[in-house]
C-alpha atoms as a PDB file:
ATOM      1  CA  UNK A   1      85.668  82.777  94.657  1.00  0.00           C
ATOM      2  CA  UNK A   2      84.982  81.660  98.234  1.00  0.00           C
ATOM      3  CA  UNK A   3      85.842  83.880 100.948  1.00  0.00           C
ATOM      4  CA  UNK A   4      87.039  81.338 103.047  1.00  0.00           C
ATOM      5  CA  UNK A   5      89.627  78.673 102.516  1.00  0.00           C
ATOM      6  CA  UNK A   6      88.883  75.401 101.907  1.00  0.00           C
ATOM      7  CA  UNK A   7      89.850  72.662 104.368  1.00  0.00           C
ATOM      8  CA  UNK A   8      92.883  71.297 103.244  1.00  0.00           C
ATOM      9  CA  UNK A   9      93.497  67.436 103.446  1.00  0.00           C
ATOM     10  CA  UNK A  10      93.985  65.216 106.462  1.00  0.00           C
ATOM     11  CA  UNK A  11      97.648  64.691 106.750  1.00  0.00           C
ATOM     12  CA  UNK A  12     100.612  64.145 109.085  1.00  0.00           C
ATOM     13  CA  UNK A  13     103.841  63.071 108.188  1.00  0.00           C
ATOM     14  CA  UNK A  14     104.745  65.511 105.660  1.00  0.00           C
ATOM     15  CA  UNK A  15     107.680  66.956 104.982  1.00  0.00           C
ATOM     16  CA  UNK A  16     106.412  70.545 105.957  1.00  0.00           C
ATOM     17  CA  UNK A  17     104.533  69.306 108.910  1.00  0.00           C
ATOM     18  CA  UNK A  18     107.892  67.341 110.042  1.00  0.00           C
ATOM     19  CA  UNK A  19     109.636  70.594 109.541  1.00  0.00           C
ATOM     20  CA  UNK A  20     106.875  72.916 111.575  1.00  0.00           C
ATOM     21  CA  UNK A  21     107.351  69.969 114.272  1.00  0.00           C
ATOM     22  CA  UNK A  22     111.131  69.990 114.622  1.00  0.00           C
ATOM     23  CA  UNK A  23     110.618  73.841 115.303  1.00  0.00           C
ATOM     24  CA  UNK A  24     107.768  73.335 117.910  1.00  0.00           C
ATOM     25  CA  UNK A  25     110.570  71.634 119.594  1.00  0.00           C
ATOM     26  CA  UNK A  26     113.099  74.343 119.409  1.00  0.00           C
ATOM     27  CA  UNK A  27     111.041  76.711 121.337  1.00  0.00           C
ATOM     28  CA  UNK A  28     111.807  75.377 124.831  1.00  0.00           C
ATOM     29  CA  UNK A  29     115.454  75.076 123.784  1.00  0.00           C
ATOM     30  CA  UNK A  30     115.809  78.808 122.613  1.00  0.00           C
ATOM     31  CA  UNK A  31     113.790  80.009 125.918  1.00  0.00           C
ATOM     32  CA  UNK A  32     116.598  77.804 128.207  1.00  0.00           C
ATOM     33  CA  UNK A  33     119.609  79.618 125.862  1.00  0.00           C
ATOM     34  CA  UNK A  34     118.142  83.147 126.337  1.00  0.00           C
ATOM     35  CA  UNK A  35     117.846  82.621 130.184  1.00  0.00           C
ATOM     36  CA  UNK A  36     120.986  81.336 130.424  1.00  0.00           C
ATOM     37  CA  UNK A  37     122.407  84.132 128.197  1.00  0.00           C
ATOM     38  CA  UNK A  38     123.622  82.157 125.596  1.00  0.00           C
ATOM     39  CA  UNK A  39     122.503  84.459 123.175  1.00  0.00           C
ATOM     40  CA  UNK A  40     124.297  83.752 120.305  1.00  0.00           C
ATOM     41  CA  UNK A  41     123.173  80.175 120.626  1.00  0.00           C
ATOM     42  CA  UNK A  42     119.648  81.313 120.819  1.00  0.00           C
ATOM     43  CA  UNK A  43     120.257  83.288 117.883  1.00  0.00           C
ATOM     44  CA  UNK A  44     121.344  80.481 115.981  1.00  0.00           C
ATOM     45  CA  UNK A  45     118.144  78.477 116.965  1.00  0.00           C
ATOM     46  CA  UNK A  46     115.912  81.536 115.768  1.00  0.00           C
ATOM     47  CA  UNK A  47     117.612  81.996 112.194  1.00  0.00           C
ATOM     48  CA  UNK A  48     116.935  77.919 111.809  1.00  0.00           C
ATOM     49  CA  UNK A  49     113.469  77.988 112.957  1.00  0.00           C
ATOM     50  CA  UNK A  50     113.330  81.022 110.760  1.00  0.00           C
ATOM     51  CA  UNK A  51     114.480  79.111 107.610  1.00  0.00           C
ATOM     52  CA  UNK A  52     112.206  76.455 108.404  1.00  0.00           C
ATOM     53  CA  UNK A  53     109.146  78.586 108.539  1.00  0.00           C
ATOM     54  CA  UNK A  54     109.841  79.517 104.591  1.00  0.00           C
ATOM     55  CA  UNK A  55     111.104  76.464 103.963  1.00  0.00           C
ATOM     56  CA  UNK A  56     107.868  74.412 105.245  1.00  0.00           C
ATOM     57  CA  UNK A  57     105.435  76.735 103.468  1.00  0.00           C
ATOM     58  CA  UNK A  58     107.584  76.700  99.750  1.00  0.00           C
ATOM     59  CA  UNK A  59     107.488  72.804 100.652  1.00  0.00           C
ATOM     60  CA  UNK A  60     103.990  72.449 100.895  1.00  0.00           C
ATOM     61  CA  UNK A  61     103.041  74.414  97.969  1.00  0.00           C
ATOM     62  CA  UNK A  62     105.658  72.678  95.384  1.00  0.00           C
ATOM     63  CA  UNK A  63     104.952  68.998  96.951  1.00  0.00           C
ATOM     64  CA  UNK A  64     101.740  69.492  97.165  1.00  0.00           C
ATOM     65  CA  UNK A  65     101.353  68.331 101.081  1.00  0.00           C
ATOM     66  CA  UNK A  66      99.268  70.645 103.042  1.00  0.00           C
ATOM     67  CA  UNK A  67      97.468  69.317 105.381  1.00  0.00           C
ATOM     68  CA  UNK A  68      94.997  70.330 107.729  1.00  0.00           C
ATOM     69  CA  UNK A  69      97.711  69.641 110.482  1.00  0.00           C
ATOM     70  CA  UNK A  70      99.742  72.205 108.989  1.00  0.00           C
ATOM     71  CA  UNK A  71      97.616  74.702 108.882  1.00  0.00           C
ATOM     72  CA  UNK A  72      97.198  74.527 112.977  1.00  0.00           C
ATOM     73  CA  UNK A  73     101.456  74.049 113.072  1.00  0.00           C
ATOM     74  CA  UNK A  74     102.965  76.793 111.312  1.00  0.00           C
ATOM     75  CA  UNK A  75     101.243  79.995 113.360  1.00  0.00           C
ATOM     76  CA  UNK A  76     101.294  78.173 116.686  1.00  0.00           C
ATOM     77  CA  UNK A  77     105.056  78.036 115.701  1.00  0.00           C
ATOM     78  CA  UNK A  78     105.524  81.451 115.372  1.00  0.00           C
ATOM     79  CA  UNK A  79     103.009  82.415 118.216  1.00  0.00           C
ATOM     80  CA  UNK A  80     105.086  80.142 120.159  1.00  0.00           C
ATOM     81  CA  UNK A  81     108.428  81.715 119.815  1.00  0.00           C
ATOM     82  CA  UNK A  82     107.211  84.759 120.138  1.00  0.00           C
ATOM     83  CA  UNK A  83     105.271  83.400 123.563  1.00  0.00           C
ATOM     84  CA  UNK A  84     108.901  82.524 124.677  1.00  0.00           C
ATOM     85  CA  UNK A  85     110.759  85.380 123.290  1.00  0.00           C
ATOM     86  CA  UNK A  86     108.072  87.819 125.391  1.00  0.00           C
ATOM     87  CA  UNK A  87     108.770  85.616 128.327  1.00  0.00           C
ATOM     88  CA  UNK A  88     112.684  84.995 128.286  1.00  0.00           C
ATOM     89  CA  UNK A  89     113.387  89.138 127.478  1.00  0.00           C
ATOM     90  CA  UNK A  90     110.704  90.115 130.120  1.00  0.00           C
ATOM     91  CA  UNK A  91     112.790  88.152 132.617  1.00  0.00           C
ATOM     92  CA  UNK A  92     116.207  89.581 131.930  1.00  0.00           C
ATOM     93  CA  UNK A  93     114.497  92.873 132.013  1.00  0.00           C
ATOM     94  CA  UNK A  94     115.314  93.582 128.037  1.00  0.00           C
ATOM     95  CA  UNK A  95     111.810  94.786 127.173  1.00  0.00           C
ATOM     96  CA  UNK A  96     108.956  96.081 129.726  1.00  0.00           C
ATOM     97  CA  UNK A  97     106.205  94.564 130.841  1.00  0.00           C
ATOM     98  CA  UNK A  98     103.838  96.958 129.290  1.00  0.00           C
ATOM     99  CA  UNK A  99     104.621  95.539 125.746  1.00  0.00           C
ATOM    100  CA  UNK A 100     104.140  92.165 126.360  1.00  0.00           C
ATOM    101  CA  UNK A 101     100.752  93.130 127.849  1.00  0.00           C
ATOM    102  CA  UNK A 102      99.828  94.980 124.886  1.00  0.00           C
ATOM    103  CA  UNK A 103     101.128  91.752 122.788  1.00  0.00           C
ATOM    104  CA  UNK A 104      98.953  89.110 124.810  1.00  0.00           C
ATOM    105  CA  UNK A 105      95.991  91.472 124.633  1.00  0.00           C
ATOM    106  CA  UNK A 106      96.178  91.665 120.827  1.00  0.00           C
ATOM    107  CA  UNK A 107      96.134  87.827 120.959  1.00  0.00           C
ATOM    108  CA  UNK A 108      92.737  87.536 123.627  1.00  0.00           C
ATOM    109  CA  UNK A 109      91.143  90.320 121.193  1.00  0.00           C
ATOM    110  CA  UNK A 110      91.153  87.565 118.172  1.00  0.00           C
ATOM    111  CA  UNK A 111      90.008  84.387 119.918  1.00  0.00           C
ATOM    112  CA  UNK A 112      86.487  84.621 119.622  1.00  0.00           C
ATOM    113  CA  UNK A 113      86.796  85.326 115.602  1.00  0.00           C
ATOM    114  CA  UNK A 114      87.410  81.395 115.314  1.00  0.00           C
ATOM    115  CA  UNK A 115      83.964  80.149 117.203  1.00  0.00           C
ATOM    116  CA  UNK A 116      81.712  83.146 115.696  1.00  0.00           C
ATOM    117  CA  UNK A 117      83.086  81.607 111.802  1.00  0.00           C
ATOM    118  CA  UNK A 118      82.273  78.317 112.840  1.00  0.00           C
ATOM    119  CA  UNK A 119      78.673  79.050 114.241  1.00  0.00           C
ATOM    120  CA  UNK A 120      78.182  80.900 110.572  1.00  0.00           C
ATOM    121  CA  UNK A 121      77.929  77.584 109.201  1.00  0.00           C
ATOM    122  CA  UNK A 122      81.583  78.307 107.248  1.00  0.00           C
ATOM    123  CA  UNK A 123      83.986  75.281 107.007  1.00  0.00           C
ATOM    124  CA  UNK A 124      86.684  77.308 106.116  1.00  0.00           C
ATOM    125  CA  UNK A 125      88.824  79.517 108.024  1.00  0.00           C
ATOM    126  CA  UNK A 126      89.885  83.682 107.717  1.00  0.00           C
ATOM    127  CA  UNK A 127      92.127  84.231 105.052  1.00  0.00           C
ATOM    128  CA  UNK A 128      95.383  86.003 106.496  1.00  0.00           C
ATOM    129  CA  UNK A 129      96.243  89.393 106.508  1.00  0.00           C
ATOM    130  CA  UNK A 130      99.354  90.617 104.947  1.00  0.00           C
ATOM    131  CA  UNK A 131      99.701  93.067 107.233  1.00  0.00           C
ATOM    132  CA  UNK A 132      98.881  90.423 110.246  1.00  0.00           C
ATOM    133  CA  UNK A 133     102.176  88.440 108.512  1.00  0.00           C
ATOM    134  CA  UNK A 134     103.857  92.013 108.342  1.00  0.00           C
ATOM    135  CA  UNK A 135     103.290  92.382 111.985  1.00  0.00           C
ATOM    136  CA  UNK A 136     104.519  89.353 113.132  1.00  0.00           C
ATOM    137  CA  UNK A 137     107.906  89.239 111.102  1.00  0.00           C
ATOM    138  CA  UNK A 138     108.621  92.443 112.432  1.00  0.00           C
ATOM    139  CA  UNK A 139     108.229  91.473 115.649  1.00  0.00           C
ATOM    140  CA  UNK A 140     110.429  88.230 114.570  1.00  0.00           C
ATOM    141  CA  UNK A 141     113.325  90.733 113.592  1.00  0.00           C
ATOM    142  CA  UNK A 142     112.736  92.984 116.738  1.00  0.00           C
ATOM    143  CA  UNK A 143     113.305  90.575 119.742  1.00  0.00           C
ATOM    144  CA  UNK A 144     116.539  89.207 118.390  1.00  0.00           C
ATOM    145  CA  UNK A 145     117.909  92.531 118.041  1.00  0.00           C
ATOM    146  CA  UNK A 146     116.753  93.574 121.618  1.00  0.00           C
ATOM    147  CA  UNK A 147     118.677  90.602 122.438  1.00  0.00           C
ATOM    148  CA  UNK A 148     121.624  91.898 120.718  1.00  0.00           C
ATOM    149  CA  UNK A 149     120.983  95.254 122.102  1.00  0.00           C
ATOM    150  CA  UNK A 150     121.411  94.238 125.417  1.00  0.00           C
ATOM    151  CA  UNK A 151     125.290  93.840 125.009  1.00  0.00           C
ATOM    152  CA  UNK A 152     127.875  96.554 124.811  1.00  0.00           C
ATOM    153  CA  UNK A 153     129.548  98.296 122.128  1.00  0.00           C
ATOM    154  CA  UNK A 154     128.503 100.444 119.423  1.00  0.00           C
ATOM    155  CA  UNK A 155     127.085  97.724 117.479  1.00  0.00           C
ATOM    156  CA  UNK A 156     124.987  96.411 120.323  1.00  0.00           C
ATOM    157  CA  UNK A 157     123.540 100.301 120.064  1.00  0.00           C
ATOM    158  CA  UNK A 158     122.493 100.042 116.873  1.00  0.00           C
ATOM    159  CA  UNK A 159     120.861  96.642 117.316  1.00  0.00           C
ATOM    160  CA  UNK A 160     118.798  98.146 119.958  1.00  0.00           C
ATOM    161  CA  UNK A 161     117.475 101.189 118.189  1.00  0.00           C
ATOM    162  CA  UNK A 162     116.886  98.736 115.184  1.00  0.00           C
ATOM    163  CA  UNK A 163     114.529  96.537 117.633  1.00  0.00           C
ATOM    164  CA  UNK A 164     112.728  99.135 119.444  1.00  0.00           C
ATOM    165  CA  UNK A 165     112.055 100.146 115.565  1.00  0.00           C
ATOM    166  CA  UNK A 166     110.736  97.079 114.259  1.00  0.00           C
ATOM    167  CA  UNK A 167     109.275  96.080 118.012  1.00  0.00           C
ATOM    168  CA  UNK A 168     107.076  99.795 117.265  1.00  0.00           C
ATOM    169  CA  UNK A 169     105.971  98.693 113.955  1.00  0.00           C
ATOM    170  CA  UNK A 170     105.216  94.914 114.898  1.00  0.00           C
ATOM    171  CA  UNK A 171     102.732  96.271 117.415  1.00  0.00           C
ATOM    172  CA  UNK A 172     100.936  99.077 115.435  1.00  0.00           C
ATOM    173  CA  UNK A 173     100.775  95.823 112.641  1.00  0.00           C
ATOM    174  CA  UNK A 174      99.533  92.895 114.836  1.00  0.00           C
ATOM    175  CA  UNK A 175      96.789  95.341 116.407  1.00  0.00           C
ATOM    176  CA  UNK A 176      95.614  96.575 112.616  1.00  0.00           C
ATOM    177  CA  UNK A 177      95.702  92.796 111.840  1.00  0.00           C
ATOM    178  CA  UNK A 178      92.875  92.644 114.591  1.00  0.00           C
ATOM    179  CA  UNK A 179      91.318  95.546 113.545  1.00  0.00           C
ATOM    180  CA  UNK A 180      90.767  93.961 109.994  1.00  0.00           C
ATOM    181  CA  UNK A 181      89.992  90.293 111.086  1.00  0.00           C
ATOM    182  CA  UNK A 182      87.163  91.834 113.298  1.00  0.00           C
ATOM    183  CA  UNK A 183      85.557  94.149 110.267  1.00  0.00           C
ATOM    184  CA  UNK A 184      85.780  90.644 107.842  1.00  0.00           C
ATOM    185  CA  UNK A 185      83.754  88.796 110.931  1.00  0.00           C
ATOM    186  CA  UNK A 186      81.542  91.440 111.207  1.00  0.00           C
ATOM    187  CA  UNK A 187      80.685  91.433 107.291  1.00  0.00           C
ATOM    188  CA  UNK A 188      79.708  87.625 107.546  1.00  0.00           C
ATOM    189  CA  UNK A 189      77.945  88.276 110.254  1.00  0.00           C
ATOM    190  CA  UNK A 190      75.671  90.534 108.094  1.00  0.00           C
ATOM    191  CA  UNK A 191      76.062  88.531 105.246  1.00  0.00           C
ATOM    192  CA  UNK A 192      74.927  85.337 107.435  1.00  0.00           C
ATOM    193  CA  UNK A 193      71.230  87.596 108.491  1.00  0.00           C
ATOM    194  CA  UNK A 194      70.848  88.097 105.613  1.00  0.00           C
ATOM    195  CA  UNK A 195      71.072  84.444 103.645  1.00  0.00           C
ATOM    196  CA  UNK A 196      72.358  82.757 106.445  1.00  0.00           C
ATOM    197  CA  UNK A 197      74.557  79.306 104.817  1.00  0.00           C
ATOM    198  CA  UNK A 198      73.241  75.491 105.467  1.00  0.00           C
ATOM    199  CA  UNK A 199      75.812  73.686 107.481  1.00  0.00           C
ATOM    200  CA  UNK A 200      79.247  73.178 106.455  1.00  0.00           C
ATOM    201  CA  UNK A 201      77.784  75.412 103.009  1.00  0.00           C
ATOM    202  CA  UNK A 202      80.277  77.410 100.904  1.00  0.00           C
ATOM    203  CA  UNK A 203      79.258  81.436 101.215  1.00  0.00           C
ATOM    204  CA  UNK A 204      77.663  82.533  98.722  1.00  0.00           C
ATOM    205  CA  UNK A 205      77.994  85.338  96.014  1.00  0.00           C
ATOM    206  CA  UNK A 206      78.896  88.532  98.086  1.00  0.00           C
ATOM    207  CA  UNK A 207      81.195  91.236  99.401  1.00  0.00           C
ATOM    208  CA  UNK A 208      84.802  89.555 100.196  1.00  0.00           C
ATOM    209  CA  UNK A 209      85.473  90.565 103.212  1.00  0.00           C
ATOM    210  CA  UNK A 210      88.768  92.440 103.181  1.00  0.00           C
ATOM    211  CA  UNK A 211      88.060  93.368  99.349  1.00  0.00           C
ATOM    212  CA  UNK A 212      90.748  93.501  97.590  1.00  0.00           C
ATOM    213  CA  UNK A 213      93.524  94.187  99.508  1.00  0.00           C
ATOM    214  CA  UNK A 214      95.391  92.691 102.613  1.00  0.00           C
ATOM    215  CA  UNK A 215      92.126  91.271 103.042  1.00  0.00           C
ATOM    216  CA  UNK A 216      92.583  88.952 100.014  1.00  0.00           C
ATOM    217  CA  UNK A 217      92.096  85.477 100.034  1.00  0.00           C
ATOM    218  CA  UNK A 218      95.662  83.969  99.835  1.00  0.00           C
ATOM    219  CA  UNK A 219      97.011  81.331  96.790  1.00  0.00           C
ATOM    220  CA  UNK A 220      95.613  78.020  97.284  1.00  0.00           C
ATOM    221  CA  UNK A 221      98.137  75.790  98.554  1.00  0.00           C
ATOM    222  CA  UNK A 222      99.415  78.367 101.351  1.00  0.00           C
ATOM    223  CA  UNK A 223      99.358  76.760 104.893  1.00  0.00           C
ATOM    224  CA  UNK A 224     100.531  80.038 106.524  1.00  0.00           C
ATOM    225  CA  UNK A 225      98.354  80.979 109.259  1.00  0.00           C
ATOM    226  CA  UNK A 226      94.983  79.237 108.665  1.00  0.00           C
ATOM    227  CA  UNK A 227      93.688  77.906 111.660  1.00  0.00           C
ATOM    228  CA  UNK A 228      93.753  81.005 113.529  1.00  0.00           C
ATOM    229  CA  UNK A 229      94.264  84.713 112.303  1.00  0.00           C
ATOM    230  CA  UNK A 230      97.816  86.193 112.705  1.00  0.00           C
END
C-alpha cells in the first residue's frame, strides 16, 4: 500500500468543495461578530461551519467528488477559523498572547514537511494524523467556550474551565501532530538514500511511516487535511 495518497482528481464545483467555500467565507464574518461581541451570533456561524466540515467530507466520500481542490479547502478552513478565532480572542483579551504564539509556532514548525516530500520525488501528500485531527477539534471546542467563558454567571464558569481544558489538550495534540509528521519525513528521507524514487514514482516496498497507528494512511476517498499536515 502506498505511503502517500494519491492525487485525487481535478475538480471544482462540487458539492463538498461548494460547501468548504461557503465556509471560507464565513471566517471574516465570525471574526467581525466576535469583535463586536456578538457572540452568540459568532457561535452560530461556528456550529454551521462546523456541520459543514463533516458534512463536506461524508459528501465527498458517498458522491464520490474529491477533488484535488478539496483537499487544499477543507484544512485551510479550519486553519482559518482558528487564524481568526486566535486573533479576535487575543484582542478582547480572552486568551494570552503566549498561546497563540505557541499555536503559530506549531504551524511554522510543519511548513517545510510539504517542499522536502515534493523534492523526494513523491506525488502524493502526508497522510493525516489522528491525533493532528484530535488536536485541532479540541482546539475547535476550546475557543468557543473561552468565548462563553468570558460572560458572567455560573455557567459562563464552567464554560471557561471546559476551554482552558480542551485549549490544554489541543496544544499538547497539534505539537505531537508535528512531532509525528517530522519522524514520517525523516523515514522517507532515509528511505529516499537509500532507493531514492524516479520522478513523480510511487514509493516503493518499505517501512510506512507512522506504522500502524495514527500514522496510518487514511480511507481512500477522505479529503480531510491532505495538502498540508494538520
Amino acid at each position: 500500500m502506498s505511503t502517500l495518497r494519491e492525487a485525487p482528481r481535478d475538480r471544482i464545483f462540487t458539492v463538498p468543495n461548494i460547501l468548504s467555500m461557503a465556509r471560507l467565507v464565513g471566517v471574516p464574518l465570525f471574526l467581525w461578530l466576535v469583535l463586536v461581541e456578538a457572540d452568540w451570533w459568532a457561535l452560530g456561524v461556528l456550529v454551521l461551519a462546523g456541520l459543514s466540515d463533516w458534512l463536506d467530507g461524508k459528501l465527498a466520500r458517498a458522491l464520490d467528488q474529491t477533488s484535488r481542490l478539496g483537499t487544499v479547502l477543507d484544512p485551510a478552513a479550519d486553519r482559518l477559523y482558528i487564524l481568526a478565532t486566535l486573533v479576535g480572542l487575543t484582542i478582547r483579551d480572552i486568551i494570552p498572547l503566549w498561546l497563540v504564539a505557541v499555536l503559530v509556532a506549531r504551524e511554522l514548525a510543519i511548513v517545510p514537511i510539504a517542499p522536502i516530500i515534493r523534492r523526494l520525488g513523491y506525488g502524493g501528500t502526508l497522510p493525516v494524523h489522528f491525533i493532528g485531527k484530535a488536536g485541532t477539534m479540541c482546539l475547535l471546542y476550546a475557543f468557543p467556550l473561552l468565548l462563553l467563558g468570558d460572560h458572567d454567571g455560573g455557567a459562563a464558569t464552567a464554560a471557561k474551565v471546559a476551554g482552558w481544558s480542551f485549549a490544554i489538550w489541543g496544544t499538547g495534540l497539534y505539537w505531537w501532530s508535528a512531532v509525528l509528521y517530522w519522524a514520517q519525513t525523516r523515514q522517507l528521507v532515509l528511505a529516499g538514500r537509500a532507493a531514492p524514487p524516479g520522478p513523480g514514482a510511487e514509493p516503493g516496498p518499505g517501512p510506512a511511516p507512522g506504522g500502524a497507528g495514527p500514522g496510518a494512511e487514511p480511507a481512500a476517498g477522505d479529503q480531510k487535511g491532505a495538502e498540508t499536515p494538520r
